[in-house]
Protein backbone atom coordinates (compact mmCIF):
# COMPACT_ATOMS: atom_id res chain seq x y z
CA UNK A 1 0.00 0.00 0.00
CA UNK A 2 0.64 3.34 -1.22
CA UNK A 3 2.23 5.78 2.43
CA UNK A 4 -1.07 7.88 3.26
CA UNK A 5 -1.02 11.32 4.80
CA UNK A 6 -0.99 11.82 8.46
CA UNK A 7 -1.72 15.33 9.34
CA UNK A 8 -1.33 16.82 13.37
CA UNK A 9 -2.27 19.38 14.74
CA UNK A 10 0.30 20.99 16.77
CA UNK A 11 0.82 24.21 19.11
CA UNK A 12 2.35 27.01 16.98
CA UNK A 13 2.36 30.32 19.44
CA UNK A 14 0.98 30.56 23.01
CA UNK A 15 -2.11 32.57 22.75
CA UNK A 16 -2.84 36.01 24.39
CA UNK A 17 -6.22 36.11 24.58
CA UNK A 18 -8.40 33.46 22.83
CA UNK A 19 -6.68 30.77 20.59
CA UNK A 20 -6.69 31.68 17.13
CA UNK A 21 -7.12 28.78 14.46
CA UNK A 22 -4.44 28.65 11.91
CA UNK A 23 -2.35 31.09 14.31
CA UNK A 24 -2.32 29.93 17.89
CA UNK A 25 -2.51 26.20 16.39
CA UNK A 26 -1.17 25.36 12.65
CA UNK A 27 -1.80 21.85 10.78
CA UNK A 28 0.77 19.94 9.65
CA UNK A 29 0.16 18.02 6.70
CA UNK A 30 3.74 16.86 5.59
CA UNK A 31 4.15 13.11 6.89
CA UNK A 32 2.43 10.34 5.63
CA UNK A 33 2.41 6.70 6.93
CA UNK A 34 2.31 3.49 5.42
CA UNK A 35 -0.45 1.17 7.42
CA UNK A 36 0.64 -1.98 6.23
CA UNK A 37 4.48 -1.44 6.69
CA UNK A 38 4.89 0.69 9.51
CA UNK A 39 6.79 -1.20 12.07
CA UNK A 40 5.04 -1.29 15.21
CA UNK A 41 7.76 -3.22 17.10
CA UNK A 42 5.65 -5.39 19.43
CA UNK A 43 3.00 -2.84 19.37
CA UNK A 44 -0.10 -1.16 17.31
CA UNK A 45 -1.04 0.65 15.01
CA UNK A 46 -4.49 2.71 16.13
CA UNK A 47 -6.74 5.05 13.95
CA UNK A 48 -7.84 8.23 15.70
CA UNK A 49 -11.32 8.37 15.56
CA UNK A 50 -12.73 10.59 18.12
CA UNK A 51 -11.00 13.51 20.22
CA UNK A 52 -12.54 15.92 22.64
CA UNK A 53 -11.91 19.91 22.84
CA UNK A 54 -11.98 21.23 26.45
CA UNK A 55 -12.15 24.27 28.01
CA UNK A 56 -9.18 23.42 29.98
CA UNK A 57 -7.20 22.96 27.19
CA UNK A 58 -6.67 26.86 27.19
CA UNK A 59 -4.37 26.08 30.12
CA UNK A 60 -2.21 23.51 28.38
CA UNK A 61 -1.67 26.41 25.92
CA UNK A 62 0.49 28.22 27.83
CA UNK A 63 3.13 25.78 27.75
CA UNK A 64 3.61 25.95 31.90
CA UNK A 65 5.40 22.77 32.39
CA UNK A 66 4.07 23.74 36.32
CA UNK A 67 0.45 23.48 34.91
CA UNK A 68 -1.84 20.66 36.71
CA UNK A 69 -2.49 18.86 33.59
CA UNK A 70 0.68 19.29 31.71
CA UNK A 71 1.72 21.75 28.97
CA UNK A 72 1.51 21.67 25.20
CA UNK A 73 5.05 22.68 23.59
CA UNK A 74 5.62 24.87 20.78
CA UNK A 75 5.66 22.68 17.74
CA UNK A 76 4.42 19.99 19.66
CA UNK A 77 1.45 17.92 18.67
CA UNK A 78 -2.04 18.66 20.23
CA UNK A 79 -3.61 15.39 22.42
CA UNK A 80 -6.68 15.29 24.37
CA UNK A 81 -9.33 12.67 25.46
CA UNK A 82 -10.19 10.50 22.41
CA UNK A 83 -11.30 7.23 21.15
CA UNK A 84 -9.28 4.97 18.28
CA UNK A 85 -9.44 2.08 16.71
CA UNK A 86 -7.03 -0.83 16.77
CA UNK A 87 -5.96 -1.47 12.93
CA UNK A 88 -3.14 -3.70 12.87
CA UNK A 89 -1.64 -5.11 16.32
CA UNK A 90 1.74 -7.21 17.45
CA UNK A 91 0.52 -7.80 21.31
CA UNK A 92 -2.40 -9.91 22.21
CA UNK A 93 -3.39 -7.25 24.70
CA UNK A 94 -4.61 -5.14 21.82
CA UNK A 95 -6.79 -7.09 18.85
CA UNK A 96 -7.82 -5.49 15.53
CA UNK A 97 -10.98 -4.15 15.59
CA UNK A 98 -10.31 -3.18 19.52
CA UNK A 99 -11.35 0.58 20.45
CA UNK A 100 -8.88 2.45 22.84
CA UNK A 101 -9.48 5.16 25.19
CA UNK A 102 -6.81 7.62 26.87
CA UNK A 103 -4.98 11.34 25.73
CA UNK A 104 -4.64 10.52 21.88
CA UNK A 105 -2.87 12.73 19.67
CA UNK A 106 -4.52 15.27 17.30
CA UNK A 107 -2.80 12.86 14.21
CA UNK A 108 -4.51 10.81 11.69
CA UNK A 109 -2.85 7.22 12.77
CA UNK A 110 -0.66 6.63 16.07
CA UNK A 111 1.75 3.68 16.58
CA UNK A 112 1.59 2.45 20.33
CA UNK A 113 4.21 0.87 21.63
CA UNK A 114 3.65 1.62 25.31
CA UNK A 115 0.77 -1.12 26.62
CA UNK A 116 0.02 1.16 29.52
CA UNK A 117 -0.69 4.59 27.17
CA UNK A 118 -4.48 3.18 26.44
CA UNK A 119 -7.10 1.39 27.51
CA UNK A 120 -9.62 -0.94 25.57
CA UNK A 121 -13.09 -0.12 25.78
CA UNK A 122 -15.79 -1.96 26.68
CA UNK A 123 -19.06 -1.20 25.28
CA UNK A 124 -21.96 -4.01 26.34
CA UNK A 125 -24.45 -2.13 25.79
CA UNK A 126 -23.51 -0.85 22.52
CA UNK A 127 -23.84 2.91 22.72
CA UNK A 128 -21.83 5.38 20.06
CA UNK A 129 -18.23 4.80 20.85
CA UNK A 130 -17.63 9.14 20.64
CA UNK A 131 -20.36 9.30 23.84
CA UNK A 132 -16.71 7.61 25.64
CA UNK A 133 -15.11 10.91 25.39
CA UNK A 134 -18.43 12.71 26.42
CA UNK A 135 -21.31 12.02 28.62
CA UNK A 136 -19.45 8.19 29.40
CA UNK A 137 -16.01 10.21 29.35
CA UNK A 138 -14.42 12.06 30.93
CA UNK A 139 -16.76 15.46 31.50
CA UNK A 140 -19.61 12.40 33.01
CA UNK A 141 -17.15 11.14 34.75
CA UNK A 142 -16.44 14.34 36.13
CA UNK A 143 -19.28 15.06 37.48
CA UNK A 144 -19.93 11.54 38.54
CA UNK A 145 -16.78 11.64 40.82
CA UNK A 146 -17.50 15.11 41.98
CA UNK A 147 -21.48 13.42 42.80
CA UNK A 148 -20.25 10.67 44.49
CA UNK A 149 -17.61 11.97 46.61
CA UNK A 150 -18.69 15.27 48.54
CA UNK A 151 -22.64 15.76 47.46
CA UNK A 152 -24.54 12.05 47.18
CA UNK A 153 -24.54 11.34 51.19
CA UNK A 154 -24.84 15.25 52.10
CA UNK A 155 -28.26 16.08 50.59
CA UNK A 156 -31.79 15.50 50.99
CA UNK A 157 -34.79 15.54 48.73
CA UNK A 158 -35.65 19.34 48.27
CA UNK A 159 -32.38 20.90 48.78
CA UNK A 160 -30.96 23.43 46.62
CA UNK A 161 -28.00 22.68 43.78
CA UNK A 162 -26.67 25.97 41.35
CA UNK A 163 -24.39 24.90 38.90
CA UNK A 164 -22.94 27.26 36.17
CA UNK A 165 -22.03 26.23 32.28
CA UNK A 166 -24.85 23.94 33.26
CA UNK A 167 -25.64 22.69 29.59
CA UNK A 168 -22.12 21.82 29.38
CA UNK A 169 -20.94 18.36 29.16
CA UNK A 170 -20.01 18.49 32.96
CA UNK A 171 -22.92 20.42 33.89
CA UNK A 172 -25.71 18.65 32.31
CA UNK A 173 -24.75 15.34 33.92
CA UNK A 174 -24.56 17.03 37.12
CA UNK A 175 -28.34 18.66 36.96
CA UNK A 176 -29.24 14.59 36.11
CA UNK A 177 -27.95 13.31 38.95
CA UNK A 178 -28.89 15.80 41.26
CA UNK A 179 -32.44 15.64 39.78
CA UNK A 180 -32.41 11.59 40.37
CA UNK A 181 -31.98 12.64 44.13
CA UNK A 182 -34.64 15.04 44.46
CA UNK A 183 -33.00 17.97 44.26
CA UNK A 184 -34.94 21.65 43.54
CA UNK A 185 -31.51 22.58 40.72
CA UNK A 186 -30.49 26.55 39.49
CA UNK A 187 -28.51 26.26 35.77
CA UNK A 188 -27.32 29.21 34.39
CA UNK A 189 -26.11 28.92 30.58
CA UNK A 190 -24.81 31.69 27.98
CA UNK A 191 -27.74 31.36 25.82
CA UNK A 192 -31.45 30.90 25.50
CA UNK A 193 -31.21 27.87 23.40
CA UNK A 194 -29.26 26.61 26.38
CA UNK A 195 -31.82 27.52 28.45
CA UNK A 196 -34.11 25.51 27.07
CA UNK A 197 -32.26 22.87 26.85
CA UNK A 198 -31.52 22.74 30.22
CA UNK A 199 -35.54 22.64 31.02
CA UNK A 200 -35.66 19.92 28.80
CA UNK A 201 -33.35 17.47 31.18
CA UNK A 202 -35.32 19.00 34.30
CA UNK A 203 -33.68 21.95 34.85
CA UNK A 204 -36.32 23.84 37.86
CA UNK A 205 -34.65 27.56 37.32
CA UNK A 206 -32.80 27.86 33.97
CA UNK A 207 -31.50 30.99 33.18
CA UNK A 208 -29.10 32.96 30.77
CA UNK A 209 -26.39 34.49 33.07
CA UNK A 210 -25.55 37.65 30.58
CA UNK A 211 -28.90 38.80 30.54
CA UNK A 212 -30.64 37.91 33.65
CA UNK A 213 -30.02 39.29 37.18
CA UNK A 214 -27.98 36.33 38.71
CA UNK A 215 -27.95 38.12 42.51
CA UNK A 216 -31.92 38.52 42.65
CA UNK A 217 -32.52 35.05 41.15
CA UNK A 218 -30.35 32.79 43.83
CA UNK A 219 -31.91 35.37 46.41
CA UNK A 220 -35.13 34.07 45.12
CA UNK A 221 -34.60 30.58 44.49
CA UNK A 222 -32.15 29.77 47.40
CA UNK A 223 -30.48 29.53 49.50
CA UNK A 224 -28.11 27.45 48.05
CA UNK A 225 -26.96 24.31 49.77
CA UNK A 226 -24.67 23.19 46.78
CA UNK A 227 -23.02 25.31 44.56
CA UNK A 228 -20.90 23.77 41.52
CA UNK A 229 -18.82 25.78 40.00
CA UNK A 230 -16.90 25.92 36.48
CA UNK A 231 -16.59 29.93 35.55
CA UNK A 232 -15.22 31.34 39.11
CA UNK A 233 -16.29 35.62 38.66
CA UNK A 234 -18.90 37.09 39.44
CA UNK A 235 -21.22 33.81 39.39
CA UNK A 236 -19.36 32.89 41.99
CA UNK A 237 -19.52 36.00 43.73
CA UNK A 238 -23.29 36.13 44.12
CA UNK A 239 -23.41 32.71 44.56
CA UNK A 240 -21.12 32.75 48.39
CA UNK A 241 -23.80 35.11 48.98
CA UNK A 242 -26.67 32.74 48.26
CA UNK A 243 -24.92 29.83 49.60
CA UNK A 244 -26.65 28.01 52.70
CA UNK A 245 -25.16 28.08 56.36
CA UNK A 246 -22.52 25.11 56.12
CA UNK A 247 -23.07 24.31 52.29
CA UNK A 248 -20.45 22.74 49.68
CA UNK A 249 -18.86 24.49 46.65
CA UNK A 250 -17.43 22.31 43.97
CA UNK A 251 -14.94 24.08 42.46
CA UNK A 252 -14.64 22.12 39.22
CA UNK A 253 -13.03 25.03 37.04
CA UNK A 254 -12.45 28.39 36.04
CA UNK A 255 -13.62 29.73 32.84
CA UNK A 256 -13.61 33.03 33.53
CA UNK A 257 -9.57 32.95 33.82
CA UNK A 258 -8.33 30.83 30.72
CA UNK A 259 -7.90 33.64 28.65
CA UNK A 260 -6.44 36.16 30.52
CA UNK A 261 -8.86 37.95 32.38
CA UNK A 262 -9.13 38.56 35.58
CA UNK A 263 -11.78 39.09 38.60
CA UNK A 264 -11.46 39.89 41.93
CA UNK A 265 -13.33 37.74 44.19
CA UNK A 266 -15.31 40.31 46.72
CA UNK A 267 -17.07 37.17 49.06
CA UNK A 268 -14.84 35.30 50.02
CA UNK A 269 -15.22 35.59 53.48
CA UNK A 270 -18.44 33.90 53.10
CA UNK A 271 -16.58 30.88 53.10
CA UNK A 272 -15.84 31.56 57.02
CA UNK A 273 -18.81 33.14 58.86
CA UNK A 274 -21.21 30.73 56.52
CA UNK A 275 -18.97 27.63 57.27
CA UNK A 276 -18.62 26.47 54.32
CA UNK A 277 -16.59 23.61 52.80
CA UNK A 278 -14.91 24.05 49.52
CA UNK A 279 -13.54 20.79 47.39
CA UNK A 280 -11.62 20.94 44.51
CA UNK A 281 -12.48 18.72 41.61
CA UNK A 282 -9.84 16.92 39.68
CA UNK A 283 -11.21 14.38 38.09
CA UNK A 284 -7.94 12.63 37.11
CA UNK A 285 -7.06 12.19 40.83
CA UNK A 286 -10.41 9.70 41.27
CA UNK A 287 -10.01 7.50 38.30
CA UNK A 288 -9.01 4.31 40.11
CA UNK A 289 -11.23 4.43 42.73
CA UNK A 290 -14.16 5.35 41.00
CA UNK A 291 -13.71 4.19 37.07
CA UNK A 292 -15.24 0.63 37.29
CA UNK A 293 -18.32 1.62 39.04
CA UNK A 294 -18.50 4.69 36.69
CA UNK A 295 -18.37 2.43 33.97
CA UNK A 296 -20.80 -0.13 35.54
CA UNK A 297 -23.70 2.41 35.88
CA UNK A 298 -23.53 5.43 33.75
CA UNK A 299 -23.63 4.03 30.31
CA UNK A 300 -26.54 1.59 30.66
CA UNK A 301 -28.64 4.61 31.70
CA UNK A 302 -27.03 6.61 28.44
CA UNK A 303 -28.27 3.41 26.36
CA UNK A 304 -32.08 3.51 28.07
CA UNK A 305 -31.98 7.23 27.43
CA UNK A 306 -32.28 7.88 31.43
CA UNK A 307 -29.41 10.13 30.76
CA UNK A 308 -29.52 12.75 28.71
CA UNK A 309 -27.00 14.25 26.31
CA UNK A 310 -26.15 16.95 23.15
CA UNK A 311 -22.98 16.58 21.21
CA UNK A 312 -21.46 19.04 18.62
CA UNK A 313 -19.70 17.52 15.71
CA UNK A 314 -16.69 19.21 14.24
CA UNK A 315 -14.62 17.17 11.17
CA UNK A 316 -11.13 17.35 10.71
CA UNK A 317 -8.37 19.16 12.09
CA UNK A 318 -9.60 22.57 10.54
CA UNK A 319 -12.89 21.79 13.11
CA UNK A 320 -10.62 20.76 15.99
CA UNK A 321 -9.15 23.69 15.58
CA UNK A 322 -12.67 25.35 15.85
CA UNK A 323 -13.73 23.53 18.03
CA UNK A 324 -11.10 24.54 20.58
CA UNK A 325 -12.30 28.12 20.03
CA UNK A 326 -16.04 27.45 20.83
CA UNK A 327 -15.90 26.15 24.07
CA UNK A 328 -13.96 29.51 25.08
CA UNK A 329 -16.54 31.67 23.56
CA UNK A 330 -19.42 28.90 24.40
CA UNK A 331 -20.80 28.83 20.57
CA UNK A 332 -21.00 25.07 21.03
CA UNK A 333 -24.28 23.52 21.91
CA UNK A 334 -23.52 20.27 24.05
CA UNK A 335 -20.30 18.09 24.24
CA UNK A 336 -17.60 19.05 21.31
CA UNK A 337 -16.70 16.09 19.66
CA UNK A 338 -14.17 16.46 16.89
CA UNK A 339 -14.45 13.59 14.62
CA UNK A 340 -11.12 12.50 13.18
CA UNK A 341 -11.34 8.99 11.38
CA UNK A 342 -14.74 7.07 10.32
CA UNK A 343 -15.10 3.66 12.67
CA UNK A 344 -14.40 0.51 10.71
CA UNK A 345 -17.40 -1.26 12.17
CA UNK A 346 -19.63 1.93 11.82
């Protein structure tokens, strides 16, 4: 077989501001690979088929080796969350045909000679293998983790749950699951189609956060006895002043700061003379103690439709590199799934 081309995407200036495609990212389309004569050298050879853009990804951007989640290097190939397919294999660990989970590269094809980079997939219950970087993936499992380990055992049916970006990937699973227990749930979102979205999975008070009056609506709908957060500001700002004598903030991320800007907390002391307890939500630091039941529970209900999902399709590098703008600016509508490769079996 003829060598085929295997474009990356790869980090070409640290932005500024907001990433620029073709500027703060660049596509490089000079290799090519040939699939059948590659050597793997006891490995395999995988097809990227699925990636995710995050909103976290801004941080890898500025190429602080100090950053929690690592840094992306000038000239350095993009990876994030994905899904690939096993297309020619020299280890029985990993079979043709076998779909593999973990931080895949933003490149056509991939030889894996590492067996502890990836992880095969399951999938009994057959739903679409891109839902594995979404609501099964990492953002559910996010929330999942967040669920099981600080809110599940502290509420009761009727309290009150605010969560921001809530028709996010993260945030939607979280107003399920809080739902499921009974709780009355606050979502604010950037848009009204987003709003309405959000009523659709149950939402109780959905509303758009640049328009609305965020102070008089958690006055009126709270107080708050869990308050997730993924923007930090001024959400969060009125929200210490909604929040419930000894409630629980979930501070999951920080939207508001991945592209510069800046915002100067005024509440904080809430946090004291409300007695409230703050956790920090890494999701990668819960992955072995909470994967297999994750994995055990959360995708049957995505197969009986229980749980509720969007996704937003971008093809090709030139829409990964999209895509990584949208969820900074929020022009997405669900889970950004950048689809790379077209599934064998599909």
């Amino acid at each position: 077989m003829a060598p085929v081309p295997n474009p990356r995407l790869y980090l070409n200036e640290v932005p500024t501001g907001l990433p620029v495609p073709g500027k703060t990212t660049r596509i490089d389309s000079s290799q090519t690979i040939d699939l059948e004569t590659v050597p793997l050298n006891g490995g395999y050879l995988i097809k990227v088929l699925y990636l995710s853009a995050d909103p976290y990804q801004r941080s890898k951007m500025k190429a602080d080796p100090t950053n929690y989640s690592g840094a992306y290097t000038i000239g350095g190939t993009l990876d994030n969350f994905g899904v690939g397919e096993v297309i020619r294999s020299e280890t029985d660990s990993f079979k043709v045909g076998d779909h593999v989970y973990g931080m895949l590269p933003f490149q056509s094809y991939e030889v894996v000679t590492n067996p502890e980079q990836y992880k095969v997939l399951n999938n009994p219950v057959n739903i679409p293998w891109h839902t594995y970087i979404g609501v099964a993936g990492m953002p559910g499992f996010t929330a999942y983790a967040g669920w099981k380990l600080w809110v599940e055992k502290k509420v009761k049916k009727g309290d009150v749950l605010f969560v921001t970006t809530a028709a996010g990937p993260v945030g939607c699973m979280v107003v399920q699951l809080a739902k499921r227990a009974g709780l009355k749930v606050i979502g604010s979102a950037g848009t009204e189609k987003k709003v309405e979205y959000l009523k659709s999975i149950g939402t109780d008070v959905a509303f758009n956060y640049k328009t609305a009056d965020v102070a008089k609506i958690l006055k009126e709908h709270g107080p708050i006895d869990v308050y997730w957060d993924h923007v930090g500001g001024e959400q969060l700002d009125h929200a210490l002043t909604a929040m419930a004598i000894n409630g629980i903030i979930i501070s999951c991320g920080f939207a508001t700061t991945y592209n510069g800007e800046s915002y100067g907390v005024k509440n904080f002391s809430a946090i004291l003379y409300k007695t409230l307890t703050v956790y920090g939500l890494l999701q990668l630091r819960w992955e072995k103690l909470l994967h297999p039941q994750f994995y055990e529970e959360i995708p049957p209900l995505v197969a009986s439709g229980e749980v509720k999902f969007l996704e937003h399709f971008y093809h090709g590098l030139e829409g990964a590199e999209q895509a990584m703008l949208d969820v900074q600016t929020g022009d997405n509508i669900g889970k950004a799934v950048i689809v790379l490769g077209e599934d064998s079996k599909a």
